[in-house]
PDB file of N, CA and C in Angstrom:
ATOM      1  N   UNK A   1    -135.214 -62.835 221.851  1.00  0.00           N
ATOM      2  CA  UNK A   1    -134.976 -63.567 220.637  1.00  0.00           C
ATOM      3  C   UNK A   1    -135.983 -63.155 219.558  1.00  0.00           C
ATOM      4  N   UNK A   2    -137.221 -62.594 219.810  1.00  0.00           N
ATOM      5  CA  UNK A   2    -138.456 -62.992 219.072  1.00  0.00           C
ATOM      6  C   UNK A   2    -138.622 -61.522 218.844  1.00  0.00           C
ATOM      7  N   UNK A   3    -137.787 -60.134 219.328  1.00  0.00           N
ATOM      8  CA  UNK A   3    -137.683 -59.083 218.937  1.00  0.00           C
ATOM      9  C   UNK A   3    -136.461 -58.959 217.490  1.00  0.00           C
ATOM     10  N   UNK A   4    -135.400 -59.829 217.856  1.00  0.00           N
ATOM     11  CA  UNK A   4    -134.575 -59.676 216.814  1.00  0.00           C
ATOM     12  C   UNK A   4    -134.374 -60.591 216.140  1.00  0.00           C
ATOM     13  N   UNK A   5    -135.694 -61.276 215.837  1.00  0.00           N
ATOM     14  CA  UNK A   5    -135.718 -62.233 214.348  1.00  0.00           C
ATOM     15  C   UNK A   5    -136.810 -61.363 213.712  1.00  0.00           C
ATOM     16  N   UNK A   6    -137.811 -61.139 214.565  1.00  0.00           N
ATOM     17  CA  UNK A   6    -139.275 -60.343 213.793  1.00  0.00           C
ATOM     18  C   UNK A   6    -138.743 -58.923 213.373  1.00  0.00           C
ATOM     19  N   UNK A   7    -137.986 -58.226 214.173  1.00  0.00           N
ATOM     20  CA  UNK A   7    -137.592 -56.659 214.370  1.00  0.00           C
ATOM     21  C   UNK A   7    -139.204 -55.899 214.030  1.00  0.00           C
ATOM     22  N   UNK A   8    -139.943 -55.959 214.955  1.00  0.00           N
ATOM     23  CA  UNK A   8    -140.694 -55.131 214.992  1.00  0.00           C
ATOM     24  C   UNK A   8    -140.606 -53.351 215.128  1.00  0.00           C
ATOM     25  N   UNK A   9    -141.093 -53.157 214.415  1.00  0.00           N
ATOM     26  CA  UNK A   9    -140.782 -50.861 214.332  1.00  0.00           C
ATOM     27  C   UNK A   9    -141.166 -50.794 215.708  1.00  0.00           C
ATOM     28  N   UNK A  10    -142.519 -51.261 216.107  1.00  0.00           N
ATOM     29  CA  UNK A  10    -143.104 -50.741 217.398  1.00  0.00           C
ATOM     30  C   UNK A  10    -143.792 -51.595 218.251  1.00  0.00           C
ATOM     31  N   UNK A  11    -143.730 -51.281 218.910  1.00  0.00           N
ATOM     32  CA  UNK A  11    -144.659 -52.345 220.647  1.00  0.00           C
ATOM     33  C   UNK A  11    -146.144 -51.017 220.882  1.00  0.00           C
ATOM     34  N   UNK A  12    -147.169 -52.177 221.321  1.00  0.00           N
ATOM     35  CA  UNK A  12    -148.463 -51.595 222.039  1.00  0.00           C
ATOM     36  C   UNK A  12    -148.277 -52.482 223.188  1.00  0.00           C
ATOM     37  N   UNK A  13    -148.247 -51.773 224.300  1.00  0.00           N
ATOM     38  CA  UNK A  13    -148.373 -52.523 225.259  1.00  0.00           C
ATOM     39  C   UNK A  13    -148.732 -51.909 226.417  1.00  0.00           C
ATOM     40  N   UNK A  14    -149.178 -52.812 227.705  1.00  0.00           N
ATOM     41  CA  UNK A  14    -149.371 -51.636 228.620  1.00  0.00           C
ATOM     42  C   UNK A  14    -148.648 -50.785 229.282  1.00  0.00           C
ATOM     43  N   UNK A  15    -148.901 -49.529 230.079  1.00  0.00           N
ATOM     44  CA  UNK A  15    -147.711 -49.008 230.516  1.00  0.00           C
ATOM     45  C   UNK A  15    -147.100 -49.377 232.046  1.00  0.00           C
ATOM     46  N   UNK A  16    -145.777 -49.481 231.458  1.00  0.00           N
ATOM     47  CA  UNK A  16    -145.139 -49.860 232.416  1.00  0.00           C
ATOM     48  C   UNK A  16    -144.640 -49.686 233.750  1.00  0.00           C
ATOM     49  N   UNK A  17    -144.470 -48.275 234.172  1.00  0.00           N
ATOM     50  CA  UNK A  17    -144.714 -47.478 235.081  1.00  0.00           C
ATOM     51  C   UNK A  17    -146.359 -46.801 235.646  1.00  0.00           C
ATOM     52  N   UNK A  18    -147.657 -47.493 234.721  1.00  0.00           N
ATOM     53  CA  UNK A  18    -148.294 -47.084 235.518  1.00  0.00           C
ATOM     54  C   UNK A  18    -148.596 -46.475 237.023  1.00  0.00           C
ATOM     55  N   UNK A  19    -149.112 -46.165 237.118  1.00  0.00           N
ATOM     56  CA  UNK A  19    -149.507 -45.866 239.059  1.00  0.00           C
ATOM     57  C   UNK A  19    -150.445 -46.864 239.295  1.00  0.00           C
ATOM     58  N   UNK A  20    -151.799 -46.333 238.424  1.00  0.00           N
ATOM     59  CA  UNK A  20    -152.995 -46.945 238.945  1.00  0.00           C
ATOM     60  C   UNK A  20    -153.262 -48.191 238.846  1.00  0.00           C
ATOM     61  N   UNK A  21    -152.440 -49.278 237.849  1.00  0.00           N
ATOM     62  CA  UNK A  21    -152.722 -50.395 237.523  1.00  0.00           C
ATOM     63  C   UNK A  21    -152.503 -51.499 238.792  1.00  0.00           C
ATOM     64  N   UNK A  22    -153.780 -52.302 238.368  1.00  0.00           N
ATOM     65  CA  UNK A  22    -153.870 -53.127 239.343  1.00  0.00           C
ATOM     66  C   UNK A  22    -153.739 -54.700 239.351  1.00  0.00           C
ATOM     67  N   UNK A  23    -154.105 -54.956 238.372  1.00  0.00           N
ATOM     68  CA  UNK A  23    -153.366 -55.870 237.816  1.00  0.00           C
ATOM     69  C   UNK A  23    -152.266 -56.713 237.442  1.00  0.00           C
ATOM     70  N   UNK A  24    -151.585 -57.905 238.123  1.00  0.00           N
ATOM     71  CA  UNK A  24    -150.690 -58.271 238.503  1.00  0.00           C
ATOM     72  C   UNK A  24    -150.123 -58.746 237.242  1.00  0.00           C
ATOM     73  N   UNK A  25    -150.689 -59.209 236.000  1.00  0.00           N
ATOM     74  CA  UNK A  25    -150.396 -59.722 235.061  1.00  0.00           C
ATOM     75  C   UNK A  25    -150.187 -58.597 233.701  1.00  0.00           C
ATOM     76  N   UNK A  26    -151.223 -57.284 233.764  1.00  0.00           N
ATOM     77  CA  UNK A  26    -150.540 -56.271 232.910  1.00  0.00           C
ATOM     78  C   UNK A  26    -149.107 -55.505 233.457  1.00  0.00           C
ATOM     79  N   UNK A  27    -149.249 -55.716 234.675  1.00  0.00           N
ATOM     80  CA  UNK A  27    -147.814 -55.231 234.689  1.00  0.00           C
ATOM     81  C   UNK A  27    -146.449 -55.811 234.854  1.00  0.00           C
ATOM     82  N   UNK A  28    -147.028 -57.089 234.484  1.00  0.00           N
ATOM     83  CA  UNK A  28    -145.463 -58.148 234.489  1.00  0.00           C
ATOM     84  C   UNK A  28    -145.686 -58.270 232.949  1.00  0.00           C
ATOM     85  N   UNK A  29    -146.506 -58.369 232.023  1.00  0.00           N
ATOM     86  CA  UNK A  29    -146.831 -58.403 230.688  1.00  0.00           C
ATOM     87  C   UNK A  29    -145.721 -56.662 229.985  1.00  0.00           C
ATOM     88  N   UNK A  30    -146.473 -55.802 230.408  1.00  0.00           N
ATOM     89  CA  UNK A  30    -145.434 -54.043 230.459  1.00  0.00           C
ATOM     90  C   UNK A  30    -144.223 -54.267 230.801  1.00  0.00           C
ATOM     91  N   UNK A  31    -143.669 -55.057 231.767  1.00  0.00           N
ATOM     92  CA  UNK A  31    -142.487 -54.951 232.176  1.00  0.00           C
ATOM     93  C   UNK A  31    -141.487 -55.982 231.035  1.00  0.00           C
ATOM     94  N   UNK A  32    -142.207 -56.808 230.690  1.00  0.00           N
ATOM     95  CA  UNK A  32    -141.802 -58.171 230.004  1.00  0.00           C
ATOM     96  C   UNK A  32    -141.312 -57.673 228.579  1.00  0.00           C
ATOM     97  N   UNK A  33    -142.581 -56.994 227.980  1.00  0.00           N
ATOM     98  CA  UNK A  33    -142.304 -56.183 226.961  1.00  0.00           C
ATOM     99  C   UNK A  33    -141.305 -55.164 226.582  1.00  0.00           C
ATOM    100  N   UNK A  34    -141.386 -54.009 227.466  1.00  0.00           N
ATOM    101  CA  UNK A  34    -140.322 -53.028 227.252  1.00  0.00           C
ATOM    102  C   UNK A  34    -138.651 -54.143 228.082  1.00  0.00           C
ATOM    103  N   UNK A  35    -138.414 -54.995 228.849  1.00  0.00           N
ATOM    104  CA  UNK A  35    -137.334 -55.666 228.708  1.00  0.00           C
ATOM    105  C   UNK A  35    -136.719 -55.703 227.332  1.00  0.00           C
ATOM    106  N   UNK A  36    -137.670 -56.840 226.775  1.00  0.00           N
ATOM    107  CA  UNK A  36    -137.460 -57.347 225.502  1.00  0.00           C
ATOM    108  C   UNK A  36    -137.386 -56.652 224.503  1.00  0.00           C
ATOM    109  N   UNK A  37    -137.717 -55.150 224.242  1.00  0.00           N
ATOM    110  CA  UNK A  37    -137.779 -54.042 223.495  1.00  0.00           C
ATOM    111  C   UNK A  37    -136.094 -53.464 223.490  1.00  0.00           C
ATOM    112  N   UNK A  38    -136.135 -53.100 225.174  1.00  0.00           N
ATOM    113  CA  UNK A  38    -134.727 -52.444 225.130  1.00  0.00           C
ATOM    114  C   UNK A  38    -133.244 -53.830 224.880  1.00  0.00           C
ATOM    115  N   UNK A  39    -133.167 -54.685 225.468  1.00  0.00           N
ATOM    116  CA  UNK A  39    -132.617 -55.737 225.517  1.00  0.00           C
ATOM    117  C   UNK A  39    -131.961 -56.080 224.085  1.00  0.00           C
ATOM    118  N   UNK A  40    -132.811 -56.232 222.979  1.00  0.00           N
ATOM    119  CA  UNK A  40    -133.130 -56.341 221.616  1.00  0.00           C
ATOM    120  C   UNK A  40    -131.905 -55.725 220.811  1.00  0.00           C
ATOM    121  N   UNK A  41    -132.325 -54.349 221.417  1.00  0.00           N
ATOM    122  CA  UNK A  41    -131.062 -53.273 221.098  1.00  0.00           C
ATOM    123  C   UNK A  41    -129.083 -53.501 222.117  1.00  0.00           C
ATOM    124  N   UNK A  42    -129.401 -53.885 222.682  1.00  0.00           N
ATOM    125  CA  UNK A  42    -127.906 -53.604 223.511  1.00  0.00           C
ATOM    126  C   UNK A  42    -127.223 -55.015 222.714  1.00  0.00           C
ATOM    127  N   UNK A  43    -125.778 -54.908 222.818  1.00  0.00           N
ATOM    128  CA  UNK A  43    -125.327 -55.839 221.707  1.00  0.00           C
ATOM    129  C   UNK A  43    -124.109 -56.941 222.836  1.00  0.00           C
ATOM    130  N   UNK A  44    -124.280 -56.512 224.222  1.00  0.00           N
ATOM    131  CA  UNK A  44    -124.057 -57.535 225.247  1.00  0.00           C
ATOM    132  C   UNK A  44    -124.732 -58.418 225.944  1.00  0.00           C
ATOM    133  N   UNK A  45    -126.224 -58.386 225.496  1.00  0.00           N
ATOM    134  CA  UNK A  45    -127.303 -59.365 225.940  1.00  0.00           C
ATOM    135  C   UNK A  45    -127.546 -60.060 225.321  1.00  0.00           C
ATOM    136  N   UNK A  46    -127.219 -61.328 225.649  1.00  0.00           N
ATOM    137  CA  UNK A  46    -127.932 -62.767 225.461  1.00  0.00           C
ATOM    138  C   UNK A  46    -126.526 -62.414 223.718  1.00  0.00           C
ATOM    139  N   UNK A  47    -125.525 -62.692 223.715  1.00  0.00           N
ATOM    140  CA  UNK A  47    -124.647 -62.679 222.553  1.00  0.00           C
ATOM    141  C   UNK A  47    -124.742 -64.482 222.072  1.00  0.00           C
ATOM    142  N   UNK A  48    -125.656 -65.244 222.859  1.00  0.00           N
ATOM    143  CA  UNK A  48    -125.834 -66.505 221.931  1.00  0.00           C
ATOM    144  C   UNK A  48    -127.002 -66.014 220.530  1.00  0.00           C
ATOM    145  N   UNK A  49    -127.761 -64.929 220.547  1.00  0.00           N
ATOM    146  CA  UNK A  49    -128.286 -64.613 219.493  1.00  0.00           C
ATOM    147  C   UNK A  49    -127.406 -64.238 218.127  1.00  0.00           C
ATOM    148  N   UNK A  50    -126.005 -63.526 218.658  1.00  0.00           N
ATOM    149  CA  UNK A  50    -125.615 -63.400 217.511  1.00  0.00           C
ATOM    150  C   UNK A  50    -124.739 -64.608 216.518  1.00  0.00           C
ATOM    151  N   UNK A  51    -124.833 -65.848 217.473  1.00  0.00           N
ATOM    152  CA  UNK A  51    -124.158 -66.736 217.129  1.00  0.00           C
ATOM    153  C   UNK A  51    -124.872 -67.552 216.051  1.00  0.00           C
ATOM    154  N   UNK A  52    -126.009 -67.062 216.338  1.00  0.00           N
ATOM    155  CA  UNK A  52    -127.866 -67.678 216.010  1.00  0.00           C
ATOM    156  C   UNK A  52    -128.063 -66.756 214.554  1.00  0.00           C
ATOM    157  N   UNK A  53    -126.800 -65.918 214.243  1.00  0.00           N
ATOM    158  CA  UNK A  53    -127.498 -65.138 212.893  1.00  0.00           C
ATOM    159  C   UNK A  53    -128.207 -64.286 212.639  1.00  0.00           C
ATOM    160  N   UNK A  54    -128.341 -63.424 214.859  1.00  0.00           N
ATOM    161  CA  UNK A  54    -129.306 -62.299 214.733  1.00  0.00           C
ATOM    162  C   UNK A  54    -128.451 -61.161 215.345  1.00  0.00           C
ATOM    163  N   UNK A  55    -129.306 -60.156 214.589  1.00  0.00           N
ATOM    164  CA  UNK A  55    -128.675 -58.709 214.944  1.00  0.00           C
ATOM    165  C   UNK A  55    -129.141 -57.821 216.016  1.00  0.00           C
ATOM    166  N   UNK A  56    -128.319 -57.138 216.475  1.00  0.00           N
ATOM    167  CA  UNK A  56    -129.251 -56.451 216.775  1.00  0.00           C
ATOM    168  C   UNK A  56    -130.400 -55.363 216.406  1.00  0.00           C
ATOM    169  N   UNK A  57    -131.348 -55.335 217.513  1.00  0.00           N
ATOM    170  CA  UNK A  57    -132.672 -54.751 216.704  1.00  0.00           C
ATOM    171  C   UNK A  57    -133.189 -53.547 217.267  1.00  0.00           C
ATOM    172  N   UNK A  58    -133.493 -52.636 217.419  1.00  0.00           N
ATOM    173  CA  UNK A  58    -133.732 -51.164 218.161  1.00  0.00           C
ATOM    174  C   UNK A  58    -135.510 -51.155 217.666  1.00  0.00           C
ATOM    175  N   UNK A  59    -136.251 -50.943 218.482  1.00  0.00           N
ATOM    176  CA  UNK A  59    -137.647 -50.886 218.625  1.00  0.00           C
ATOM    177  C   UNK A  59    -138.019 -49.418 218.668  1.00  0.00           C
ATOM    178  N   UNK A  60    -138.254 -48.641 217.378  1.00  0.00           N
ATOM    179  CA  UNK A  60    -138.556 -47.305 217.248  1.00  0.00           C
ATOM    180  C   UNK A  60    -139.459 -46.531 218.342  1.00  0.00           C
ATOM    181  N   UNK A  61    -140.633 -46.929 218.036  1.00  0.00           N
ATOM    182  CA  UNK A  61    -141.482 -46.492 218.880  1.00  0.00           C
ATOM    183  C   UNK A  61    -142.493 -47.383 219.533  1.00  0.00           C
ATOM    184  N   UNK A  62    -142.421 -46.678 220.604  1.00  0.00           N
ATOM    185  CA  UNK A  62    -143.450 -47.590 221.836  1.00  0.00           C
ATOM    186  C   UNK A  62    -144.564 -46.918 222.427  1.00  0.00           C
ATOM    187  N   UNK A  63    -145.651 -47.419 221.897  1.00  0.00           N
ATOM    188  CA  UNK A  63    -147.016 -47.109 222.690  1.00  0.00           C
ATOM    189  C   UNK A  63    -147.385 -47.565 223.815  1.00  0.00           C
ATOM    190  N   UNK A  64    -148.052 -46.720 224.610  1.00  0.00           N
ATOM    191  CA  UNK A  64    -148.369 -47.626 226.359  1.00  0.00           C
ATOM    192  C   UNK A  64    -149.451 -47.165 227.081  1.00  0.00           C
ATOM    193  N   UNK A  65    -150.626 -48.004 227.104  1.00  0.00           N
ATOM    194  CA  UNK A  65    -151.647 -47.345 227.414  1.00  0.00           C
ATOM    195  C   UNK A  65    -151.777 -47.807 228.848  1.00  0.00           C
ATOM    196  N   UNK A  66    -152.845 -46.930 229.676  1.00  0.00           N
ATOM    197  CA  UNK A  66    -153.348 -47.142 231.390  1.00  0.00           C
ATOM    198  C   UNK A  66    -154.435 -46.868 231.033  1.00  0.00           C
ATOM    199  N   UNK A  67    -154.859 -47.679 232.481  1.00  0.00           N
ATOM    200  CA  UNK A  67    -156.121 -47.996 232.507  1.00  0.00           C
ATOM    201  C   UNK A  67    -156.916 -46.180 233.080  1.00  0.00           C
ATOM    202  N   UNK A  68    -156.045 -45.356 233.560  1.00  0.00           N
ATOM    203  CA  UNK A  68    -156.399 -44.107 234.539  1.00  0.00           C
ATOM    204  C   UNK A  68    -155.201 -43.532 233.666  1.00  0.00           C
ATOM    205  N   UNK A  69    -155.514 -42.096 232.858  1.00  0.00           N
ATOM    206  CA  UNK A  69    -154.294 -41.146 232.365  1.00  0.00           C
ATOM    207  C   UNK A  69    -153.653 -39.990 233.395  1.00  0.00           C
ATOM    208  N   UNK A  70    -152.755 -40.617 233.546  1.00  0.00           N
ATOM    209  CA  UNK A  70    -151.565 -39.532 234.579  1.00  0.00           C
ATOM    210  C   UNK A  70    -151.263 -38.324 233.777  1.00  0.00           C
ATOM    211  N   UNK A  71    -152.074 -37.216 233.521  1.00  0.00           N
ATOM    212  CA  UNK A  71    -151.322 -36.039 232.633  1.00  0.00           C
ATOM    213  C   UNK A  71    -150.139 -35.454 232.999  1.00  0.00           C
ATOM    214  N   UNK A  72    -149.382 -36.034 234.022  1.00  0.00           N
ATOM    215  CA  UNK A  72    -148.055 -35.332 234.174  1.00  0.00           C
ATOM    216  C   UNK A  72    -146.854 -36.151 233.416  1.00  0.00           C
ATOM    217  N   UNK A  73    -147.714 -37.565 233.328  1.00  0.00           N
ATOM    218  CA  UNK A  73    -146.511 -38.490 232.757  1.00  0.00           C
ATOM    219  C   UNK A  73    -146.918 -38.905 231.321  1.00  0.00           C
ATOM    220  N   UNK A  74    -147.983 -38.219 230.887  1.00  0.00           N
ATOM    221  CA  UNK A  74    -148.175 -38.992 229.596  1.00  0.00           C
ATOM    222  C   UNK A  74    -147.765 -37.531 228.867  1.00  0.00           C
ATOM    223  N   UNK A  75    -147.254 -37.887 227.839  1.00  0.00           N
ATOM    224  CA  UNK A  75    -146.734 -36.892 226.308  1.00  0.00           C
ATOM    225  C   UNK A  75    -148.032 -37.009 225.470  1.00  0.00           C
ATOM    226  N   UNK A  76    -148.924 -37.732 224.862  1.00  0.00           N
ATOM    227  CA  UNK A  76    -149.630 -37.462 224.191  1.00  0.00           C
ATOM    228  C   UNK A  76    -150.865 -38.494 224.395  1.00  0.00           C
ATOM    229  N   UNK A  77    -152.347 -37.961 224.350  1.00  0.00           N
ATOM    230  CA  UNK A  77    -153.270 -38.484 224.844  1.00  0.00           C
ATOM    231  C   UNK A  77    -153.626 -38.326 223.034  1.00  0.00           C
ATOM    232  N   UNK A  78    -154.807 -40.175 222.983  1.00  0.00           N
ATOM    233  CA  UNK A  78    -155.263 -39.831 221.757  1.00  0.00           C
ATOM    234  C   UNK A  78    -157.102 -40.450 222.615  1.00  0.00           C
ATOM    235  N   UNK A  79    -157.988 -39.476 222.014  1.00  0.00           N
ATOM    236  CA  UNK A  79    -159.238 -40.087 222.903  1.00  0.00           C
ATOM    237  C   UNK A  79    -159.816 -40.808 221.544  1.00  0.00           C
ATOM    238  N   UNK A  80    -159.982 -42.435 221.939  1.00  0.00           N
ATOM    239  CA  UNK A  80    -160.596 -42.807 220.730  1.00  0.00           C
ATOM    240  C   UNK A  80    -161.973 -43.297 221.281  1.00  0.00           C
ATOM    241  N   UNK A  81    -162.732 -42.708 221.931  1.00  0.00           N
ATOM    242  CA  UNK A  81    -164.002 -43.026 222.664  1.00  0.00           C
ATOM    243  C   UNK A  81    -165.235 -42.869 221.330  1.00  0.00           C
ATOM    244  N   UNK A  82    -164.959 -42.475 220.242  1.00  0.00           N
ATOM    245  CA  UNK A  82    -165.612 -42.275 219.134  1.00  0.00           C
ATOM    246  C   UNK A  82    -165.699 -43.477 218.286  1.00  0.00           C
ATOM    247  N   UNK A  83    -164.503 -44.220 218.520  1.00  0.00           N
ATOM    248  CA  UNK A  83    -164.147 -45.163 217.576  1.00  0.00           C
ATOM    249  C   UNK A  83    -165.104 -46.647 217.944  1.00  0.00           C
TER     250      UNK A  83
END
C-alpha cells in the first residue's frame, strides 16, 4: 500500500539473498522490502488498492547492501570507508 501511495524511485535496503547474513531480522526486513517493491508493480495484487485510488507503482532502482561482499553476485561495489 505504502509503495503505491508514496511511489518511491528507489529502496536501500538490505540484501536479500545475502549468504553471510546472520541476522534474523535484516533478512525478513530484505525480504519484506523487495516483496513490497515488486508487488507494487504487478496489477493483480492486493486489487483492493485500486479501488483505494492507487496505481500501480514500479520501483526503479534498488540498492542492497551485506554485511560480507560476494564479488560474484554483486554488479557494483561503492567503498565509502572514506566517508
Amino acid at each position: 500500500f505504502l509503495f503505491r501511495k508514496l511511489k518511491p524511485w528507489t529502496i536501500f535496503t538490505f540484501d536479500p539473498s545475502a549468504k553471510y547474513e546472520e541476522n534474523p531480522d535484516h533478512k525478513k526486513t530484505a525480504r519484506a522490502a523487495e516483496d513490497a517493491a515488486w508487488n507494487a508493480g504487478v496489477h493483480l495484487v492486493l486489487p483492493e488498492h485500486f479501488t483505494a485510488g492507487l496505481g500501480r507503482w514500479t520501483v526503479l532502482d534498488r540498492y542492497y547492501w551485506a554485511r560480507q561482499l560476494d564479488r560474484e553476485d554483486a554488479n557494483k561495489a561503492i567503498d565509502i570507508s572514506s566517508t
